[in-house]
C-alpha atoms as a PDB file:
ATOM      1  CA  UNK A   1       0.000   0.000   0.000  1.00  0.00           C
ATOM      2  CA  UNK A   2       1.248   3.336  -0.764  1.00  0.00           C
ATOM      3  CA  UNK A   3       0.902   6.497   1.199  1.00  0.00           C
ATOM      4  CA  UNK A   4       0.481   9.666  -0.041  1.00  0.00           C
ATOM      5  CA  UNK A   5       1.142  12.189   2.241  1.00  0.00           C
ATOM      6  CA  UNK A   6       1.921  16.395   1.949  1.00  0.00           C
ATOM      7  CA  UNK A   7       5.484  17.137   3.185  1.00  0.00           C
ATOM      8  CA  UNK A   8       5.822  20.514   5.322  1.00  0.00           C
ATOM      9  CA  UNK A   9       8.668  21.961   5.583  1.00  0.00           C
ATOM     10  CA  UNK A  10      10.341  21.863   8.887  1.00  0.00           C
ATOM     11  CA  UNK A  11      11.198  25.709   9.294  1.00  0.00           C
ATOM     12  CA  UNK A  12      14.138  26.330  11.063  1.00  0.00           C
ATOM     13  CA  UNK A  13      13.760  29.512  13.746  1.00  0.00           C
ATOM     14  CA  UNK A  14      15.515  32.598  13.096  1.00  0.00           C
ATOM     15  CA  UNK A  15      17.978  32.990  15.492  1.00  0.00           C
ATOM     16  CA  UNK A  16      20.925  35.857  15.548  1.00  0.00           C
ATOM     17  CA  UNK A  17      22.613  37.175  18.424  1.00  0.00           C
ATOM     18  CA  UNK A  18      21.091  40.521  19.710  1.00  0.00           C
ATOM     19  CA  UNK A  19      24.737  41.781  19.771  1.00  0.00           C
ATOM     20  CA  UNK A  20      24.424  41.576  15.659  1.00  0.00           C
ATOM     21  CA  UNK A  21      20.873  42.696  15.607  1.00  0.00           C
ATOM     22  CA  UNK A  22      22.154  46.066  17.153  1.00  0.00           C
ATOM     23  CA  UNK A  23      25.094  46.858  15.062  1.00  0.00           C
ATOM     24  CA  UNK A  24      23.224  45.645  11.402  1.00  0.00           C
ATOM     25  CA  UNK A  25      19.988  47.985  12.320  1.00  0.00           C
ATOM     26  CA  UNK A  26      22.113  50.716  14.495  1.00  0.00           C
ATOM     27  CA  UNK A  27      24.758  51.218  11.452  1.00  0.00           C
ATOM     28  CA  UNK A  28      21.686  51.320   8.834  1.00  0.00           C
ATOM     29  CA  UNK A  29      19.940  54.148  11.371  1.00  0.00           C
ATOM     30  CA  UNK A  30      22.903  56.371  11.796  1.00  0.00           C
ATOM     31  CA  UNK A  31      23.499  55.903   8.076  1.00  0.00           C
ATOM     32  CA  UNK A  32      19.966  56.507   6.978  1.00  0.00           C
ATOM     33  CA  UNK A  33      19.697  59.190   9.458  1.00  0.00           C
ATOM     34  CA  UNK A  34      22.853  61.153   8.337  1.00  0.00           C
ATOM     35  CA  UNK A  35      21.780  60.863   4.558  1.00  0.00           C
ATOM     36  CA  UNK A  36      18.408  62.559   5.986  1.00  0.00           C
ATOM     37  CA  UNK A  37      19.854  64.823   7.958  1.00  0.00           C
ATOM     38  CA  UNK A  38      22.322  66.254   5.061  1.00  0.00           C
ATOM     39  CA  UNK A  39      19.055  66.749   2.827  1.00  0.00           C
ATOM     40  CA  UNK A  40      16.795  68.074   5.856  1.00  0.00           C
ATOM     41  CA  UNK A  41      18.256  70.799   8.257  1.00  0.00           C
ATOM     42  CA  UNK A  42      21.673  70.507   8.617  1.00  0.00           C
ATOM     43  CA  UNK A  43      23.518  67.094  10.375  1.00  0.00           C
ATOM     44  CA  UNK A  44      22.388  69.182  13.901  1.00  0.00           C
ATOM     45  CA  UNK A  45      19.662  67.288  12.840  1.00  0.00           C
ATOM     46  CA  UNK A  46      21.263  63.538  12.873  1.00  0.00           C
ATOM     47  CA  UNK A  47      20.711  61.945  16.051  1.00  0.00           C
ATOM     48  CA  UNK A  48      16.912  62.852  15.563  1.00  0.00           C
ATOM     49  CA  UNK A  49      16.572  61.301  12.258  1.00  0.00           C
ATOM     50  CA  UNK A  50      18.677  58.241  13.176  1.00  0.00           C
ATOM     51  CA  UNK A  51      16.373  57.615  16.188  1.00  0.00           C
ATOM     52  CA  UNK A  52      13.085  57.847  14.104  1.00  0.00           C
ATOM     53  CA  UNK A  53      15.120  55.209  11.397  1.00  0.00           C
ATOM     54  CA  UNK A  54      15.293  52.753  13.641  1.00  0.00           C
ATOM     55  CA  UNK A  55      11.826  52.020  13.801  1.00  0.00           C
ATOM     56  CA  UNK A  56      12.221  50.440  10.508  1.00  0.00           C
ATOM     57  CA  UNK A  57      15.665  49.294  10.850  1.00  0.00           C
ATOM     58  CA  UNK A  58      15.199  47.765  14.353  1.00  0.00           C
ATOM     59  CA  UNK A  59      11.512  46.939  14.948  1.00  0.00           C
ATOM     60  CA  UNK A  60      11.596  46.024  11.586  1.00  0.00           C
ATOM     61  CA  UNK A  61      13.712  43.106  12.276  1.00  0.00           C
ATOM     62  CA  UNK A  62      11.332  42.170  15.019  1.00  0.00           C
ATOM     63  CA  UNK A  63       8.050  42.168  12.759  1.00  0.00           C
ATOM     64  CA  UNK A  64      10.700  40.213  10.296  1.00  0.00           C
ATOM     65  CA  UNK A  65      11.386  37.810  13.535  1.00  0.00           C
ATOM     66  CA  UNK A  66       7.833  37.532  14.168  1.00  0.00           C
ATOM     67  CA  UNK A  67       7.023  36.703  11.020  1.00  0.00           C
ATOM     68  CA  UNK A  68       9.536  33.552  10.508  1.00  0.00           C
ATOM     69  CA  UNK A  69       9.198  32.304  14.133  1.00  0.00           C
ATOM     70  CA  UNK A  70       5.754  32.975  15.012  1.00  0.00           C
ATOM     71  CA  UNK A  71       3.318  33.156  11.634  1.00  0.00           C
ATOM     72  CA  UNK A  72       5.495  31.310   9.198  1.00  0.00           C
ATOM     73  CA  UNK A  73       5.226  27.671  11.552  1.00  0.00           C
ATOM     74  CA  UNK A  74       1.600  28.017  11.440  1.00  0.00           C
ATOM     75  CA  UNK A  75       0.559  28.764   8.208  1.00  0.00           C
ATOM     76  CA  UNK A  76       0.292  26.120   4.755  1.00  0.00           C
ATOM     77  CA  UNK A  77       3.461  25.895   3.310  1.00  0.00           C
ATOM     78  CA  UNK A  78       2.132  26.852   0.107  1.00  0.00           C
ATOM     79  CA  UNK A  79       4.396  29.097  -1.427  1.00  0.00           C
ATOM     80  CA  UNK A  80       1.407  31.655  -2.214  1.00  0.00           C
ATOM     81  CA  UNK A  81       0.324  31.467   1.280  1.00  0.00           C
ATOM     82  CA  UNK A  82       3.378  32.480   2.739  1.00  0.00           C
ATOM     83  CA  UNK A  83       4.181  35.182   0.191  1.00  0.00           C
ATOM     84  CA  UNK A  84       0.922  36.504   0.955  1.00  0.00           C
ATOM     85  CA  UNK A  85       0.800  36.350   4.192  1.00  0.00           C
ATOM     86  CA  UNK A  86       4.667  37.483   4.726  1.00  0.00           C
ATOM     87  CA  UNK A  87       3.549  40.700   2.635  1.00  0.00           C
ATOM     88  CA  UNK A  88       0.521  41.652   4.550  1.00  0.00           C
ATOM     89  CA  UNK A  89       2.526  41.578   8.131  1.00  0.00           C
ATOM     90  CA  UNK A  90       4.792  43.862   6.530  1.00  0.00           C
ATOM     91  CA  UNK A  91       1.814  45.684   5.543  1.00  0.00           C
ATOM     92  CA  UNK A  92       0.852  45.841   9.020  1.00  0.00           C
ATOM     93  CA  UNK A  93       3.852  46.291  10.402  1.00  0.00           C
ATOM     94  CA  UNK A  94       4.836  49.266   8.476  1.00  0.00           C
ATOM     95  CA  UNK A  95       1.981  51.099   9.345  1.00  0.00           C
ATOM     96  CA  UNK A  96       3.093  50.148  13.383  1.00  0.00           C
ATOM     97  CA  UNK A  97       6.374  51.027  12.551  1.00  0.00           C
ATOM     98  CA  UNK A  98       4.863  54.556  10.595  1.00  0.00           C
ATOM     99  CA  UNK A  99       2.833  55.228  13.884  1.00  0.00           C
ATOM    100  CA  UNK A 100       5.800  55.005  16.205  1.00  0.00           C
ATOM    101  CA  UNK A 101       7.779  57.321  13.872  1.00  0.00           C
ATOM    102  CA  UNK A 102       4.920  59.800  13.765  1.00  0.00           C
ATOM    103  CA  UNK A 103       4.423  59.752  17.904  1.00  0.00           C
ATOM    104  CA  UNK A 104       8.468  59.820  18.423  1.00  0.00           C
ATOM    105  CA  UNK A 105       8.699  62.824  15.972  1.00  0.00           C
ATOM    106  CA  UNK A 106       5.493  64.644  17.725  1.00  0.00           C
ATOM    107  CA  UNK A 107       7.309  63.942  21.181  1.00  0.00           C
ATOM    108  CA  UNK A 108      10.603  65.087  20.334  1.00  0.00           C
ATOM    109  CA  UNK A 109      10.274  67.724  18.182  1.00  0.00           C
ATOM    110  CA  UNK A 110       6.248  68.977  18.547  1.00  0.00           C
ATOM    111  CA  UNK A 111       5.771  67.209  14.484  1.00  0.00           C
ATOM    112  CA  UNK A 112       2.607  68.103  13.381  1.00  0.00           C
ATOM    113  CA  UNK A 113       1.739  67.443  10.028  1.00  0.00           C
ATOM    114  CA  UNK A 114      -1.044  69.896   8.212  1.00  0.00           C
ATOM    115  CA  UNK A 115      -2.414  67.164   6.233  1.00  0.00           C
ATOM    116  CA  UNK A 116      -1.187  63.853   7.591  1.00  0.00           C
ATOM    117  CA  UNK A 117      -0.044  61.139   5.364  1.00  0.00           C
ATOM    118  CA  UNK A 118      -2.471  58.486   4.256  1.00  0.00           C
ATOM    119  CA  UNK A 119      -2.379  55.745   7.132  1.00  0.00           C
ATOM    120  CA  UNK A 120      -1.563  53.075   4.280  1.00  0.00           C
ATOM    121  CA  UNK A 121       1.615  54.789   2.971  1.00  0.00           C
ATOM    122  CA  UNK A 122       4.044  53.303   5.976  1.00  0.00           C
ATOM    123  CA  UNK A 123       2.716  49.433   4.929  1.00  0.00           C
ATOM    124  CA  UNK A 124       3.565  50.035   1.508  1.00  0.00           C
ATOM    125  CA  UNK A 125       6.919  52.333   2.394  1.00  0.00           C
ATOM    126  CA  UNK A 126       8.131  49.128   4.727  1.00  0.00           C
ATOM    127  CA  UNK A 127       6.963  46.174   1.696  1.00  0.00           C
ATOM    128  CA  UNK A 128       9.155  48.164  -0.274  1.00  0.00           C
ATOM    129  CA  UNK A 129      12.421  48.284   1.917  1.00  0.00           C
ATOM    130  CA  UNK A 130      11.471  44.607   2.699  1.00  0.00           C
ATOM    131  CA  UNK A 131      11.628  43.978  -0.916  1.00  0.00           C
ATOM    132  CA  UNK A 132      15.229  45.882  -1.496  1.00  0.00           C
ATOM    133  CA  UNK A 133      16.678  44.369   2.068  1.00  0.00           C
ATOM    134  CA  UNK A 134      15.787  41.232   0.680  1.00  0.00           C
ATOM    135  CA  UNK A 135      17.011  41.541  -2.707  1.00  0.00           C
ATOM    136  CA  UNK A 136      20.439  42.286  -0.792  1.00  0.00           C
ATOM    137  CA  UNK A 137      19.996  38.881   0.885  1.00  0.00           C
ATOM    138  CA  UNK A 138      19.868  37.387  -2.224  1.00  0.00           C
ATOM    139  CA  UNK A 139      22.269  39.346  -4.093  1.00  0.00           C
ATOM    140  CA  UNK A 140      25.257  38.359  -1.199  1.00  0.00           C
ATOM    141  CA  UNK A 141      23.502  34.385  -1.332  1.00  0.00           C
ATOM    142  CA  UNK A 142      21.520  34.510   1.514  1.00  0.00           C
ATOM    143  CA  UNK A 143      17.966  32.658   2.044  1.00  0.00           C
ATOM    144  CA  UNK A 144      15.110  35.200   2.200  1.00  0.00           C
ATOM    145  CA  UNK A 145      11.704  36.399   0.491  1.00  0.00           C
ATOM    146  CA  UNK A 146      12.828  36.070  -2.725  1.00  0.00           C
ATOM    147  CA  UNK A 147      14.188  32.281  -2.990  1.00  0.00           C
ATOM    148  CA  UNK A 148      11.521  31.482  -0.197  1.00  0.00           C
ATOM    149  CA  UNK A 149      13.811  29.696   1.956  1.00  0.00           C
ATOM    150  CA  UNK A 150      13.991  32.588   4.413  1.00  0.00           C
END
């Protein structure tokens, strides 16, 4: 008798030391930042744009982590399934991440917008740096979105 059975893959959990965590997303905030800074008031202006980059940098990697360890074990292993469902938590996570930015700046520096942004435009802002971290994975020949082993 033969069995037919649907293999799942066994997903490995993301695991990276916090010490590497910090200096990845820390390096890409004080870079990020000092790129904004140089178009946007003067470098004065740096340690307030790094901190409101590392929403995406940082808690980015934890709505990544999320994702992969959390989401990822529980869904089909379809590959449609998970690309869907990998793109609507960064959907949702952008517009988190967005939020925090917006209540940091507001905090820090009394931000407040005229006419704010659309409350959509952080989800699709973070799908696309998703999209270009990713293709950076795969570009050096690391598993990620793209070859759907990460």
């Amino acid at each position: 008798m033969v069995k037919l059975f649907r293999m799942t893959p066994q997903w490995q959990p993301y695991r990276e030391p916090l010490r590497t965590t910090l200096l990845r997303t820390g390096t890409i905030a004080i870079v990020v930042g000092a790129a904004i800074a140089g178009f946007r008031g003067g470098l004065v202006r740096w340690p307030f744009y790094t901190l409101l980059v590392l929403w995406p940098s940082f808690g980015g990697h934890w709505v990544e982590v999320w994702f992969l360890n959390w989401l990822r074990p529980r869904l089909p292993s379809a590959r449609s399934v998970q690309v869907a469902a990998r793109v609507a938590v960064w959907f949702v996570g952008g517009i988190v991440l967005a939020l925090g930015m917006r209540l940091t700046a507001t905090a820090l520096a009394g931000f407040r917008p005229r006419h704010g942004p659309a409350w959509w435009i952080g989800g699709v802002a973070f799908i696309g740096i998703e999209l270009v971290a990713h293709l950076g994975m795969r570009l050096l020949g690391r598993p990620g979105f793209y070859d759907g082993r990460g």
